[in-house]
Protein backbone atom coordinates (compact mmCIF):
# COMPACT_ATOMS: atom_id res chain seq x y z
CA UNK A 1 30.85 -47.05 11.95
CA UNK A 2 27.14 -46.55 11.63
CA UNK A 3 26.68 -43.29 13.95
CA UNK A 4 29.56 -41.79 12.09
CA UNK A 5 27.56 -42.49 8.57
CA UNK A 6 24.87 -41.58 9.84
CA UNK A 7 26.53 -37.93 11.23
CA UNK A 8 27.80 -37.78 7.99
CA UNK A 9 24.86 -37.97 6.61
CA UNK A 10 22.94 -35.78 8.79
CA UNK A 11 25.88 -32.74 7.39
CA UNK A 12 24.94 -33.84 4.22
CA UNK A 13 21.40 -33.10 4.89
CA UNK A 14 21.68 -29.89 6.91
CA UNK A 15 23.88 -28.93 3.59
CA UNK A 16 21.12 -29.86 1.66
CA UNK A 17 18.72 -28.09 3.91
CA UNK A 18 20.61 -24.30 3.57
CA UNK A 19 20.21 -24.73 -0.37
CA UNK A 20 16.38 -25.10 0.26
CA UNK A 21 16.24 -22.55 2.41
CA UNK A 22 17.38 -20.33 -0.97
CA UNK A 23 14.65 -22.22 -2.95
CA UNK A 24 11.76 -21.37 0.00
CA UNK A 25 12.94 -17.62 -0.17
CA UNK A 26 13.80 -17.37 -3.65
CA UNK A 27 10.77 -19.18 -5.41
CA UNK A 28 8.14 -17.16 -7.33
CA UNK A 29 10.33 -14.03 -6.68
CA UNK A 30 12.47 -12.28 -9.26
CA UNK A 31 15.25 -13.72 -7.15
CA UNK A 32 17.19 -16.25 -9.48
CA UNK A 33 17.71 -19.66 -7.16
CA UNK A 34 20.75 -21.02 -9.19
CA UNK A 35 22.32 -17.64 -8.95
CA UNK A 36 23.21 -14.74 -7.01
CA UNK A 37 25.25 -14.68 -3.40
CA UNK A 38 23.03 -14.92 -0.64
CA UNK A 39 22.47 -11.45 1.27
CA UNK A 40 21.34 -9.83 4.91
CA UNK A 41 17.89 -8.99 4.09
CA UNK A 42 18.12 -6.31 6.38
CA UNK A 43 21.62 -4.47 5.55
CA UNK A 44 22.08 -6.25 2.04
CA UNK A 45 25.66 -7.34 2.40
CA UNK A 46 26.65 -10.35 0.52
CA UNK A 47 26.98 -13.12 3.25
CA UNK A 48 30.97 -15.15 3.41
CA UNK A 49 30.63 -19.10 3.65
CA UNK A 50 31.60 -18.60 7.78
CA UNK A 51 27.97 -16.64 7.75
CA UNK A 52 26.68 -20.19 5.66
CA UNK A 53 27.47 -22.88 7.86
CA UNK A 54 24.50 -24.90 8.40
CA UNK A 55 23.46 -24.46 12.18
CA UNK A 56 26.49 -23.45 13.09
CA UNK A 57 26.72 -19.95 11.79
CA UNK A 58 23.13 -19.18 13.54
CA UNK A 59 24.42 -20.65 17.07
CA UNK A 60 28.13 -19.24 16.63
CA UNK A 61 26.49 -15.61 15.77
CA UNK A 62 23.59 -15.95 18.73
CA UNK A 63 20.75 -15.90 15.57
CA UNK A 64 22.07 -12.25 14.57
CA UNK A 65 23.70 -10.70 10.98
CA UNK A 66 27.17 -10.36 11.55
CA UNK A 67 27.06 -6.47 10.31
CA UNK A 68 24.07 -5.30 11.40
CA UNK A 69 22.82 -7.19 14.26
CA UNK A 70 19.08 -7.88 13.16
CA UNK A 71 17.59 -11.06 14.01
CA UNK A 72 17.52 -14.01 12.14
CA UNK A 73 14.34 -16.32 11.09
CA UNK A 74 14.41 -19.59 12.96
CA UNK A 75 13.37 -20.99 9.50
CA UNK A 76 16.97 -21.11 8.68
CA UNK A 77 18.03 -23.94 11.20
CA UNK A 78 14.84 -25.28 11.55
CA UNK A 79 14.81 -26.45 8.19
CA UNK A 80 18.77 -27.78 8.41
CA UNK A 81 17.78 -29.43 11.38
CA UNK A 82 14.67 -31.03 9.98
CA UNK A 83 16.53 -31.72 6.55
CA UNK A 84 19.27 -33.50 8.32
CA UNK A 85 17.11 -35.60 10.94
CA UNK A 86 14.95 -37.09 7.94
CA UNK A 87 18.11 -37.99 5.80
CA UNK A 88 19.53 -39.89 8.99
CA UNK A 89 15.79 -41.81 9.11
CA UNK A 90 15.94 -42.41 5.98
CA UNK A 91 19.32 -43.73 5.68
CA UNK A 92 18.48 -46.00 8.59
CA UNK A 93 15.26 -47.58 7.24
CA UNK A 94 17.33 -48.31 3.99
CA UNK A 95 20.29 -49.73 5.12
CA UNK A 96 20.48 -50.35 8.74
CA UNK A 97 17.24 -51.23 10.14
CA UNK A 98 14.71 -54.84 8.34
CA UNK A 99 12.14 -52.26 8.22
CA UNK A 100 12.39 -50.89 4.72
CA UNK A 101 9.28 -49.14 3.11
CA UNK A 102 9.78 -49.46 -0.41
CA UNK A 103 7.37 -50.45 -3.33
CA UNK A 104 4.38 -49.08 -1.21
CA UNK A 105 4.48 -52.33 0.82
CA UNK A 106 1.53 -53.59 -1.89
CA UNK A 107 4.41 -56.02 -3.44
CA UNK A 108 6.03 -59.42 -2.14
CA UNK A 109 8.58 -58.55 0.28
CA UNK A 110 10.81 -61.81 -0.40
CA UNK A 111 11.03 -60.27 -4.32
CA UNK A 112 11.80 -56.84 -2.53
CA UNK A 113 14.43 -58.45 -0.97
CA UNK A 114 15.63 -60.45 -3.53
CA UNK A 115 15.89 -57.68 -6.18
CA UNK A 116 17.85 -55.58 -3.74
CA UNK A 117 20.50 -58.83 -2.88
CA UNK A 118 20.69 -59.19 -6.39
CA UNK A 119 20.88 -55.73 -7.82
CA UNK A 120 21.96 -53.49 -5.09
CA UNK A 121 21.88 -50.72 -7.36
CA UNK A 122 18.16 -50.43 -6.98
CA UNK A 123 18.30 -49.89 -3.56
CA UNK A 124 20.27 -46.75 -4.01
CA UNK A 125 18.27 -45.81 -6.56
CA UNK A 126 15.45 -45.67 -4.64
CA UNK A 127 17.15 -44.13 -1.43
CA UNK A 128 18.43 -40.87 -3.88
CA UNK A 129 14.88 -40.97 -4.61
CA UNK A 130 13.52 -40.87 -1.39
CA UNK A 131 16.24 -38.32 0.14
CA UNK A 132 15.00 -36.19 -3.15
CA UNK A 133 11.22 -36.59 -2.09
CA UNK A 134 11.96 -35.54 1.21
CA UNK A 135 13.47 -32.69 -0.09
CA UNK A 136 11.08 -31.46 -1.75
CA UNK A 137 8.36 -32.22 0.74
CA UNK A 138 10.66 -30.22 3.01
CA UNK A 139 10.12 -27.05 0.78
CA UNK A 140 6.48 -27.49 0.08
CA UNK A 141 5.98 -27.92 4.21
CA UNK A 142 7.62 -24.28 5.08
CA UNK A 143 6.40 -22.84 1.85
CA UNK A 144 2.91 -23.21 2.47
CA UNK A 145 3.27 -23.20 6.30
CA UNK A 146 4.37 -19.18 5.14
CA UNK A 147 2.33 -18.49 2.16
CA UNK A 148 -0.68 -20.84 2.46
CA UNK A 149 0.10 -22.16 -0.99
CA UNK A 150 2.00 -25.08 -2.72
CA UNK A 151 3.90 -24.19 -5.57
CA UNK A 152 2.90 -26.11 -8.82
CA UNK A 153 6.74 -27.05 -9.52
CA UNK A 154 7.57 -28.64 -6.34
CA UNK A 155 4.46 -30.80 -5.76
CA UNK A 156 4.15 -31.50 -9.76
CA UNK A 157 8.41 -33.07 -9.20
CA UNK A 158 7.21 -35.21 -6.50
CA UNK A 159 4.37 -36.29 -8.08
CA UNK A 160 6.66 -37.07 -11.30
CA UNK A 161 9.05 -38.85 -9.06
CA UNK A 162 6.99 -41.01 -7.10
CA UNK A 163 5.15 -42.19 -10.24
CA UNK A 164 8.70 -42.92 -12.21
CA UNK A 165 9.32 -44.53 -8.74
CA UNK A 166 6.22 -46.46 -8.80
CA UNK A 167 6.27 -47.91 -12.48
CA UNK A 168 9.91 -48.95 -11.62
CA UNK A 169 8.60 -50.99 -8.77
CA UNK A 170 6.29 -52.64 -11.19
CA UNK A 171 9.05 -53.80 -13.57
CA UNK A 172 11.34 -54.79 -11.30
CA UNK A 173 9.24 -56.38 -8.69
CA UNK A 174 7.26 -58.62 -11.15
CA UNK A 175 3.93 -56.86 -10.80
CA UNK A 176 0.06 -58.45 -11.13
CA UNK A 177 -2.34 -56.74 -13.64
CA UNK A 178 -3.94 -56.06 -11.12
CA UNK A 179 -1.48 -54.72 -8.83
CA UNK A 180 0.10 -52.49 -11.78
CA UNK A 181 -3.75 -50.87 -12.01
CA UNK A 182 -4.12 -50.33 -8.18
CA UNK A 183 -0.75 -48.97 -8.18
CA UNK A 184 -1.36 -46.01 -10.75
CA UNK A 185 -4.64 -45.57 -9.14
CA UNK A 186 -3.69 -44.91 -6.37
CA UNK A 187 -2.62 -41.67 -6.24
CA UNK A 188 -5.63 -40.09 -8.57
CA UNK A 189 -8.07 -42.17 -5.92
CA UNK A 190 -6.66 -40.60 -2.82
CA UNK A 191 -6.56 -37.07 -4.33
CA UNK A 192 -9.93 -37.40 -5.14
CA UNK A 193 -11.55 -36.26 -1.61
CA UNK A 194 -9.39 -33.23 -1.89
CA UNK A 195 -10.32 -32.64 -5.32
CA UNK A 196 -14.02 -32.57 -4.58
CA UNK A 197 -13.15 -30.86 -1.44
CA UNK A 198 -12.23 -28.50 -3.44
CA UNK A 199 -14.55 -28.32 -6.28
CA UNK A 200 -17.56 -28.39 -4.07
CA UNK A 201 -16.45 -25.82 -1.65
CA UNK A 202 -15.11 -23.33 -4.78
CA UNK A 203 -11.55 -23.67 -3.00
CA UNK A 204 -13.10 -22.48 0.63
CA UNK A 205 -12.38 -25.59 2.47
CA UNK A 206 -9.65 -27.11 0.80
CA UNK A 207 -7.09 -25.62 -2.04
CA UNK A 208 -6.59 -27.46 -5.19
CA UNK A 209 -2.96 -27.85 -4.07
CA UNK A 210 -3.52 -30.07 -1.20
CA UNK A 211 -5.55 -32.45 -3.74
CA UNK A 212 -1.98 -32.48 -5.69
CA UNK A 213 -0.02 -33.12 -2.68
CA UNK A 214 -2.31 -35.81 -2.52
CA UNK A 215 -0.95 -37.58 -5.46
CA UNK A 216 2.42 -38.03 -3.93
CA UNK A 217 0.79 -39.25 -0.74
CA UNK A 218 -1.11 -42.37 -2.90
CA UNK A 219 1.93 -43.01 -5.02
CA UNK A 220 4.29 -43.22 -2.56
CA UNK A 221 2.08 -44.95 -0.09
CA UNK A 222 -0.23 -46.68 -1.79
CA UNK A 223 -3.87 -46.77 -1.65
CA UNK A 224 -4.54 -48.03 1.82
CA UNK A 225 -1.56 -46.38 3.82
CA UNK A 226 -2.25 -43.62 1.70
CA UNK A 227 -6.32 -43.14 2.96
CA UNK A 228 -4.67 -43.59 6.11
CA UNK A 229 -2.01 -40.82 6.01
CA UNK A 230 -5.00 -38.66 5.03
CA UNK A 231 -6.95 -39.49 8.03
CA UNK A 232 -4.18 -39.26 10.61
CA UNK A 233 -3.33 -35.68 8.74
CA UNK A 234 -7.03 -34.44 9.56
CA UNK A 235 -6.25 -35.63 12.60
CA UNK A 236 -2.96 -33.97 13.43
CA UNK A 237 -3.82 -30.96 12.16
CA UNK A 238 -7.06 -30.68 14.56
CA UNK A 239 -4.99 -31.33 18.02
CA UNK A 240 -1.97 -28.68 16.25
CA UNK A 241 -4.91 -26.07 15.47
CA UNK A 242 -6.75 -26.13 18.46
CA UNK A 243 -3.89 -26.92 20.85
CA UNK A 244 -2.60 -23.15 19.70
CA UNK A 245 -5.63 -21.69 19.56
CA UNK A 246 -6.17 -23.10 23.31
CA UNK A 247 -2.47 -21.69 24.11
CA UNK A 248 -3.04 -18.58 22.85
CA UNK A 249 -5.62 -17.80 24.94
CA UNK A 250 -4.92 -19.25 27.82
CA UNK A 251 -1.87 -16.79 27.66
CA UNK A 252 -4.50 -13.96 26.80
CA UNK A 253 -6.60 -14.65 29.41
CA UNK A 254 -3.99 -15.05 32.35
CA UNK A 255 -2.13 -11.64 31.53
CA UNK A 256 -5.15 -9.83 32.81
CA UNK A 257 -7.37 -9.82 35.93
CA UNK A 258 -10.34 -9.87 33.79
CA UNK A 259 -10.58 -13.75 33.36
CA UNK A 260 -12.59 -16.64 34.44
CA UNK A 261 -10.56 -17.68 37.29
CA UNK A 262 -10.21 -14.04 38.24
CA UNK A 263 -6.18 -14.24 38.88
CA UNK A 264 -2.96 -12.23 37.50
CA UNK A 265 -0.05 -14.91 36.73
CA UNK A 266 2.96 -12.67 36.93
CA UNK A 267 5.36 -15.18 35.24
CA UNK A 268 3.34 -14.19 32.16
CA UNK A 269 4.02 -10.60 32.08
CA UNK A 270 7.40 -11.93 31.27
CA UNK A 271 9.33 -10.56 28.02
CA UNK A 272 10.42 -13.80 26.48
CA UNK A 273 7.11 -15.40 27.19
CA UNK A 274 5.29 -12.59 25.57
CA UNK A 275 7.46 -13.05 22.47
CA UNK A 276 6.48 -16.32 22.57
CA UNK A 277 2.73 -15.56 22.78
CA UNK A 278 3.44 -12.92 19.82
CA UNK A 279 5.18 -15.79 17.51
CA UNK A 280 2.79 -18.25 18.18
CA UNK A 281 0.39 -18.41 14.41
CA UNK A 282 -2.84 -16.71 15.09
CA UNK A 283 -5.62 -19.16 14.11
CA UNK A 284 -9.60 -18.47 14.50
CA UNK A 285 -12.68 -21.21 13.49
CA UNK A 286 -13.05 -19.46 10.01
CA UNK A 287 -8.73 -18.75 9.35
CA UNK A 288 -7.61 -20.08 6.40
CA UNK A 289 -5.16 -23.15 7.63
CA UNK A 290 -2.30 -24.21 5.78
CA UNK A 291 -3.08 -27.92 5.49
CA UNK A 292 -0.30 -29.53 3.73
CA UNK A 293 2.23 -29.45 7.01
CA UNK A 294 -0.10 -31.80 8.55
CA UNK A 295 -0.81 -34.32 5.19
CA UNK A 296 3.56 -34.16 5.16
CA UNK A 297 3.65 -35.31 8.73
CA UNK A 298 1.02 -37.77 8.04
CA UNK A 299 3.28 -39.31 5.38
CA UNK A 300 6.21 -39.58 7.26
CA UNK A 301 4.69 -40.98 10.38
CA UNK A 302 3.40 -44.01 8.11
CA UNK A 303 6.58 -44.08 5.87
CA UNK A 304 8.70 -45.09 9.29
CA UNK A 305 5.97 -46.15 11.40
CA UNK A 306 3.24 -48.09 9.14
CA UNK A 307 -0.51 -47.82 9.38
CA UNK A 308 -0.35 -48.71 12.98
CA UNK A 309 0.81 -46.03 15.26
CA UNK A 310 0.55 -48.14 18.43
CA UNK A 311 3.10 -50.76 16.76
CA UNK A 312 4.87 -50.92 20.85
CA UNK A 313 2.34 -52.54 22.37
């Protein structure tokens, strides 16, 4: 019974996935996202629900328009996949694993507990809430991964809804004074690196949307997991950075004679592997990085794991 609820719910979030793929394309375009069929960029026919079928459609059609034959972006499935893999992790932190990270972990877990016995409603409250954060978070992770920006609307809604989610917590979980002001400080306090980041730097080393993204990392983390998340983003986003900067020319160098080791790898000259050396994100010392990716992984590596990584040994 649980694998099928959770496969369920994994359609459910690939579902949920293909409509964000509409907002990611859509957003600060003339394109309306609540209307309009969805079209082939490339021929402009209006695509028939067989052509929407989350996953499905992409593998069934070999990652090709059905009329014209041009390619496909991989962001399509990607983000169905990724959309339905953190609805299933989500579902199973709420309801079938002891491990539940509600109420930023800063408030007695026997009242957690107890409120959720007592009024189950408030566990599904916060789960809708949670599946809607990681919705979001889902756009603003491919939207600046393409644009190197994060739209004011979507991280503004999950700041909104972690802080509605937060001053819940306090009611219902028979919050301290002093709890309820580290709770609501928590977001402004870990924002505030970014924020001077930014400030100092005249938006060179850090954009003032990372500092907002920031918000929802404190809120929904709290202050200590959320410092955390920050570090392991920094972090992450070093080993991604220069791991593909080290791939990329490693791949460079081999494809010629003229490198340090003086050798020709012919496997390299292949034609899939060069496509794969073409699609791989160009990144130099001085690029500008999209950083929130990383501070979303961050979050979701303490959300399910906690502040210590190395929890199996």
């Amino acid at each position: 019974m649980t694998i099928l609820i959770l496969i369920i719910i994994f359609l459910l979030g690939s579902i949920i996935g293909s409509f964000l793929n509409v907002v990611i394309f859509r957003l600060n375009t003339n394109l309306s996202i609540s209307h309009g069929r969805s079209k082939c960029f490339s021929c402009n026919r209006e695509l028939e629900p067989k052509d929407l079928v989350p996953l499905f459609s992409f593998l069934f059609f070999k990652g090709r328009c059905r009329t014209c034959k041009s390619k496909i972006s991989y962001q399509y499935p990607l983000v169905e996949l990724g959309t339905g893999i953190i609805f299933v992790l989500i579902t199973y932190s709420y309801f079938f694993s002891n491990t539940i990270f509600i109420g930023n972990n800063i408030f007695n877990k026997g009242l957690v507990l107890q409120a959720f016995t007592q009024l189950s409603y408030i566990k599904y409250i916060f789960y809708i809430m949670d599946l809607a954060l990681a919705s979001l978070l889902m756009c603003i992770f491919v939207y600046d991964f393409r644009h190197k920006i994060i739209p004011d609307k979507l991280v503004y809604s999950g700041a909104v809804l972690m802080l509605i989610k937060i001053i819940a917590c306090l009611f219902i979980f028979k919050a301290t004074s002093m709890t309820i002001i580290w709770a609501l400080l928590a977001g402004p306090l870990v924002a505030f690196p970014f924020a001077l980041f930014w400030v100092v730097s005249g938006g060179r080393w850090m954009g003032l949307g990372d500092a907002k993204l920031a918000l929802i990392v404190g809120w929904g983390l709290g202050l200590g997991y959320g410092y955390t998340a920050l570090m392991y983003s920094f972090w992450i986003g070093a080993i991604a950075i220069i791991g593909l900067m080290l791939m990329r020319e490693m791949l460079d160098a081999f494809s010629t004679h003229d490198n340090a080791f003086g050798m020709k790898i012919k496997f390299l000259h292949n034609k899939k592997l060069e496509y794969f050396r073409n699609k791989l994100p160009s990144y130099k010392l001085r690029s500008e990085i999209p950083f929130g990716p990383f501070m979303i992984v961050a979050f979701y590596m303490i959300y399910f794991l906690g502040r210590n990584l190395l929890w199996w040994i």
